[in-house]
Structures are given as structure tokens and as C-alpha cells.
Protein backbone atom coordinates (compact mmCIF):
# COMPACT_ATOMS: atom_id res chain seq x y z
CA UNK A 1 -5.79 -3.13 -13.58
CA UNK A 2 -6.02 -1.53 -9.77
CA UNK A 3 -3.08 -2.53 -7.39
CA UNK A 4 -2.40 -1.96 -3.86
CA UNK A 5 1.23 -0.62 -3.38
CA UNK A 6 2.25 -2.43 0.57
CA UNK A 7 2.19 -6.01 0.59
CA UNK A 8 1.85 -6.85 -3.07
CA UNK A 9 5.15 -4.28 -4.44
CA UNK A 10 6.72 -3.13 -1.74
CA UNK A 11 8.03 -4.66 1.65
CA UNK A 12 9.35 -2.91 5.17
CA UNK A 13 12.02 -4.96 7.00
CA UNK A 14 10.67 -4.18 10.38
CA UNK A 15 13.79 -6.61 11.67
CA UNK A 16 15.34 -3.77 13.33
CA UNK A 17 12.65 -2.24 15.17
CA UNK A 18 11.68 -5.78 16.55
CA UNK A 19 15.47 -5.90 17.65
CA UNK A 20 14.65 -2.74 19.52
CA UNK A 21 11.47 -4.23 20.98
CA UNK A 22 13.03 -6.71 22.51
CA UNK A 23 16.07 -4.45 23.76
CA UNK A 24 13.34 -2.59 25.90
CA UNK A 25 11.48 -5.67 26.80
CA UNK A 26 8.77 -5.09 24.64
CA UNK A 27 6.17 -7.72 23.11
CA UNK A 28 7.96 -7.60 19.84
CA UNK A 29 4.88 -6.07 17.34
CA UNK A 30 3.68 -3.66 19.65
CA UNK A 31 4.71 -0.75 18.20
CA UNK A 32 3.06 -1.33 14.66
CA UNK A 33 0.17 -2.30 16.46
CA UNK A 34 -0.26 1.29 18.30
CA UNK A 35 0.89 3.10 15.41
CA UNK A 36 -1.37 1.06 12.55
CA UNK A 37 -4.26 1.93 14.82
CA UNK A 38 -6.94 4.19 12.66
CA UNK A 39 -6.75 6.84 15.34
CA UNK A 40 -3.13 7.41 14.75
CA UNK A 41 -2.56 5.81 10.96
CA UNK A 42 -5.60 7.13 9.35
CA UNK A 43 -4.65 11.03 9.74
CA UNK A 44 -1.15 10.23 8.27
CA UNK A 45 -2.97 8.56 5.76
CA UNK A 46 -5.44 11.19 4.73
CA UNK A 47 -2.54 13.99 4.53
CA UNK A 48 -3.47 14.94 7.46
CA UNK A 49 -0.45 15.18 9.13
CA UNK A 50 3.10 14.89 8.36
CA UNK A 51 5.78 11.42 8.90
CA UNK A 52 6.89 13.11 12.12
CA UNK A 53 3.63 14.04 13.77
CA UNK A 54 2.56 10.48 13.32
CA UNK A 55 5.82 9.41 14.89
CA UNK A 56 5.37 11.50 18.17
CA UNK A 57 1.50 10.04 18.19
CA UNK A 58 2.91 6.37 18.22
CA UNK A 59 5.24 7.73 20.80
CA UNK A 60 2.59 8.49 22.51
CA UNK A 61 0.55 5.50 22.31
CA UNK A 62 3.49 3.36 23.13
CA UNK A 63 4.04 5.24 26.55
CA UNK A 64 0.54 5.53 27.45
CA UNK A 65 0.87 1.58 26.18
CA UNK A 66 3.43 0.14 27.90
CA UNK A 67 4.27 2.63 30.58
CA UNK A 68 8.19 3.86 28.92
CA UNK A 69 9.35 7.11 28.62
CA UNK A 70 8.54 9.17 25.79
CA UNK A 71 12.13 9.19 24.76
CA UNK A 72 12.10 5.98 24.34
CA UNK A 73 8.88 5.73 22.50
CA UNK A 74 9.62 8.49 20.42
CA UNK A 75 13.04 5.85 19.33
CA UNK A 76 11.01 3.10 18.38
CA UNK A 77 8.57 5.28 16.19
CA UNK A 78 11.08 6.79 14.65
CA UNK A 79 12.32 2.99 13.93
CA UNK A 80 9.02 2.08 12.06
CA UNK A 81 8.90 5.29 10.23
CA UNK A 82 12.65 4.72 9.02
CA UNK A 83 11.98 0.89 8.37
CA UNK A 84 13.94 0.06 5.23
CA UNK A 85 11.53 -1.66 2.16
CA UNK A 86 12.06 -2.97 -1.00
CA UNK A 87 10.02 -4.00 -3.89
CA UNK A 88 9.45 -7.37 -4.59
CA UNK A 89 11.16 -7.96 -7.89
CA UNK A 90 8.57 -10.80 -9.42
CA UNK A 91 5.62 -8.55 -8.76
CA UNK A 92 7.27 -5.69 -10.57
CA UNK A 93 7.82 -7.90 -13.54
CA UNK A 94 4.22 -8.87 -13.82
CA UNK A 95 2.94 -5.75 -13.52
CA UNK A 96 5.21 -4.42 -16.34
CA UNK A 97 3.75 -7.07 -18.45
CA UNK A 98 0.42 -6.34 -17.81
CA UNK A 99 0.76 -2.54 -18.56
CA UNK A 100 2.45 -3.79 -21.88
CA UNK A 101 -1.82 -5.06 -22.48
CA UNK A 102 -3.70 -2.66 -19.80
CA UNK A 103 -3.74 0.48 -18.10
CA UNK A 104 -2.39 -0.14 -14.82
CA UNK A 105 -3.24 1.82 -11.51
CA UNK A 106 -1.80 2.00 -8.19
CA UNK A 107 -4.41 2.44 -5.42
CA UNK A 108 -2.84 3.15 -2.09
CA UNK A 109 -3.54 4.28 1.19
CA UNK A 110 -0.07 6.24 1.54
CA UNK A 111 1.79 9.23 2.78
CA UNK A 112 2.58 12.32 1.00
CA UNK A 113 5.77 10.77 0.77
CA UNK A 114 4.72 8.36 -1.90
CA UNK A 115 6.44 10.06 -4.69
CA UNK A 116 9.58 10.39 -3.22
CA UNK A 117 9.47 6.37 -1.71
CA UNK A 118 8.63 5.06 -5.60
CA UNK A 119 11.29 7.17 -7.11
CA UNK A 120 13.78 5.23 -4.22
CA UNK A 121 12.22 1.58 -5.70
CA UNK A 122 13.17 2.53 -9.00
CA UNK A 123 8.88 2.49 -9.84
CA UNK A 124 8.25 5.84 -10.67
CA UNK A 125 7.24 4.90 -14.05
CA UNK A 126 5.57 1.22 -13.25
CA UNK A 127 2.17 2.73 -13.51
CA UNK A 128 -0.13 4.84 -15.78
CA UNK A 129 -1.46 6.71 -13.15
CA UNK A 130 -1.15 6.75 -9.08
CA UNK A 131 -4.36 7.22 -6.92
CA UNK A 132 -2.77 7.85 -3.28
CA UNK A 133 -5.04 8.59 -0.39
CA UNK A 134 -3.00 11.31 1.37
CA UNK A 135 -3.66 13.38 -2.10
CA UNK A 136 -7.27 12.33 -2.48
CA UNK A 137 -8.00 12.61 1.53
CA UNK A 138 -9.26 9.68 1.20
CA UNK A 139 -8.94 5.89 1.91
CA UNK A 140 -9.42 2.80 1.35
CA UNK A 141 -12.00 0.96 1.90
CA UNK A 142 -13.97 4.30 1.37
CA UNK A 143 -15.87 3.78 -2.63
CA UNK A 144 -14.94 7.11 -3.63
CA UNK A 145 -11.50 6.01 -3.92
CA UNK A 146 -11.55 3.09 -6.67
CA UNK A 147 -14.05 5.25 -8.54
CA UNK A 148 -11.24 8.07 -8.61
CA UNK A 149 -8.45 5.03 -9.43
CA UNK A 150 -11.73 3.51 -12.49
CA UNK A 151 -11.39 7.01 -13.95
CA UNK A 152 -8.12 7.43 -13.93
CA UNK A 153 -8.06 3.70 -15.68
CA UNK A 154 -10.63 5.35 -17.92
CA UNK A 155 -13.28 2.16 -18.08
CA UNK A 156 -16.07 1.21 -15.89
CA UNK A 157 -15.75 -0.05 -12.55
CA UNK A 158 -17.15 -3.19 -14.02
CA UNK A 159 -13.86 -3.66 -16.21
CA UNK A 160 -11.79 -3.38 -13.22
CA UNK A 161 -9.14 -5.74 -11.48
CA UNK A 162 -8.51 -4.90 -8.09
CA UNK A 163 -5.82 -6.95 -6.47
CA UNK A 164 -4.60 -5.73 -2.68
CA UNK A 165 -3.60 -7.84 0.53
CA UNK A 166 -6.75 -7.03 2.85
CA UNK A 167 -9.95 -8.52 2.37
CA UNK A 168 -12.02 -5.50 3.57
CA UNK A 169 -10.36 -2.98 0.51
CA UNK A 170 -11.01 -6.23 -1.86
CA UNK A 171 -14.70 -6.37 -0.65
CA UNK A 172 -14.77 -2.73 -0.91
CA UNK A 173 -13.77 -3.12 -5.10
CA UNK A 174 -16.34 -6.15 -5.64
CA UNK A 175 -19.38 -4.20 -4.29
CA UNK A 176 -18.77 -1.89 -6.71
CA UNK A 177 -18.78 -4.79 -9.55
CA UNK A 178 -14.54 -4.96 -9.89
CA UNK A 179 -13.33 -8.30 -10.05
CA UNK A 180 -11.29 -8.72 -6.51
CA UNK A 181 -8.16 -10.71 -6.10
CA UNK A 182 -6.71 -11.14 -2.65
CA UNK A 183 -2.95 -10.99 -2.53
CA UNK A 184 -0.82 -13.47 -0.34
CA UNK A 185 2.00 -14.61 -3.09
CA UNK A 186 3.11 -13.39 -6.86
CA UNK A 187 1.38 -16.78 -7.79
CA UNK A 188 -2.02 -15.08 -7.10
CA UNK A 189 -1.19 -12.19 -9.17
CA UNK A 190 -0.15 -14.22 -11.99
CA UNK A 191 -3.23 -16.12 -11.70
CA UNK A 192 -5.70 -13.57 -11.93
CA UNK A 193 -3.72 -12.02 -14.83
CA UNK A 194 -3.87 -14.82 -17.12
CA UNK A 195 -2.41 -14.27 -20.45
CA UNK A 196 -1.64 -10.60 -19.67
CA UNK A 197 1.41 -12.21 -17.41
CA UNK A 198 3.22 -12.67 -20.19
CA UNK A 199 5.31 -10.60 -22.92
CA UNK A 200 3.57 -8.55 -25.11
CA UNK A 201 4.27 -6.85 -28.08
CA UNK A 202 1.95 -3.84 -27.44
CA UNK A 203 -0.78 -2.60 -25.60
CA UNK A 204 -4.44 -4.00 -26.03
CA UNK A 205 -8.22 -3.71 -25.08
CA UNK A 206 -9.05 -6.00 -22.45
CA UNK A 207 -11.86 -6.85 -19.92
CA UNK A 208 -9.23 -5.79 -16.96
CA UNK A 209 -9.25 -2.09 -17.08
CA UNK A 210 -8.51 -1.98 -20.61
């Protein structure tokens, strides 16, 4: 089994920067929107650069943007890169089931930070193996990253189950003959896991990555 990290585990509370939006008359949103940009995410993505070099590019974005000074800017970045997250509990669960039948995978388009942020949620050892782009250089959608995360699993792409919260990485996984599941609720995950959802006494051979 492949899973996406953001969105389906883990969660930013982006409450305060929105406070701080709105503080500096701001559309509230506008920050993630310059920094989540490819021209400024994908770098930071890729390993490119490090946490704060993306912060001073959303700084910069947001003053070229909305016309504040870079001070500012350079607040409000630092505010999204700082943005507390948690992992969502029911999620976690499932996916420990499922590695009691299946290999399980992270695929992720993260930071070189990744390490440090899964040792934080407690999920250092949630997966078999951990496919992040900033260590691969590169990301999804790109192919060459779920055949790195199908080797890792060990089996065919064709044996894979790719679940992840944007329809352009799941479209990515099913042209290379995965079986895509796009995330909006733990319900989905449970769905597409079937019987592997629930307690097992040991590990198995299955048709999902197994």
C-alpha cells in the first residue's frame, strides 16, 4: 500500500496565520496561495532549498503580491512554515492495520525535514519504508516516483494501492496500472482497504502491495 503523508495523516492548523492575514488586511489564504505556487514550493520540495529560503521566497511573493513590506511578509511566511499539525488519529490506526497484512509506503512530496516532523507525530515507525521527494529530487506527479515507492514495496506497480488527496498524483499512480483511491475522509481509506482495515494476527500476501 502507497500513501500520501499531507491531507490523509497529517494536518497544519493554518488558524493562526489566517489570524495574521486578517490583522494586515489580507484576503485570508493568500499567503499559502503564493507560497504553494510550483515556482516557490517545488524547489523546497525537490531539496532544493532549505525551510528558510522558501520562507524569504513567499516573502517575496507576498510583497510583490499585495504591495507590504518585506518585514511583514517575511512574518507571515514564517507563520506557514511554523504552522502547528497533527496526525489524524483514525488514519493512523488503519494504516497500522494494514501493515499488520501489507507492506506499507509513504509517498510524499516533502521537505528534508520529513524525518524530524514524523518523529514529532509519534510515526516514525508507521511505515516499512518512506519515499520523500526532497531525497529522491523528485515529485509527485512525476512516474519515477511511485516506481521508486513499487520497489521499495517490492511488487509490481500493478499490485499497488495508491491513496493521496489530489487527483492529478492519483491519475499519475493509475496510468501506471496502481489502483488509485482519492482521499477526502478516513471512510475512503477504510473502503478501499477492505478486510485489511481490520486486526490481524500477522502479516500476509495480498493484491495491495503485498
Amino acid at each position: 500500500m502507497l500513501c500520501d503523508l499531507d491531507n490523509v495523516i497529517r494536518f497544519y492548523d493554518t488558524a493562526p496565520l489566517a489570524a495574521r492575514e486578517r490583522e494586515a488586511g489580507l484576503p485570508v489564504g493568500l499567503t499559502m496561495e503564493v507560497a504553494y505556487a510550483p515556482e516557490i514550493d517545488l524547489p523546497l520540495l525537490l531539496g532544493r532549498i532549505t525551510p528558510d529560503a522558501w520562507v524569504e521566497a513567499i516573502a517575496a511573493g507576498l510583497s510583490e503580491r499585495a504591495g507590504r513590506e518585506r518585514e511583514l511578509t517575511r512574518t507571515l511566511g514564517r507563520a506557514l512554515a511554523e504552522a502547528p499539525f497533527r496526525a489524524d488519529t483514525e488514519v493512523v490506526a488503519l494504516l497500522r492495520r494494514a501493515r499488520t497484512h501489507v507492506p506499507v509506503v509513504l509517498v510524499t512530496n516533502a521537505t528534508l525535514q520529513l524525518d524530524d516532523d514524523l518523529a514529532l507525530l509519534g510515526l516514525t515507525d508507521l511505515a516499512d519504508a518512506v519515499v520523500s521527494s526532497a531525497v529522491e529530487r523528485v515529485a509527485k506527479p512525476d512516474p519515477a516516483i511511485y516506481r521508486i515507492a513499487a520497489e521499495r514495496a517490492g511488487v509490481p506497480a500493478e499490485r499497488c494501492l495508491f491513496v493521496d488527496d489530489r487527483q492529478e498524483n492519483v491519475d499519475a499512480a493509475t496510468a501506471l496500472g496502481m489502483t488509485g483511491v482519492l482521499y477526502r475522509e478516513p471512510a475512503d481509506l477504510r473502503r478501499a482497504l477492505g478486510p485489511y482495515a481490520d486486526e490481524a494476527p500477522e502479516r500476509q500476501q495480498s493484491s495491495i502491495c503485498g
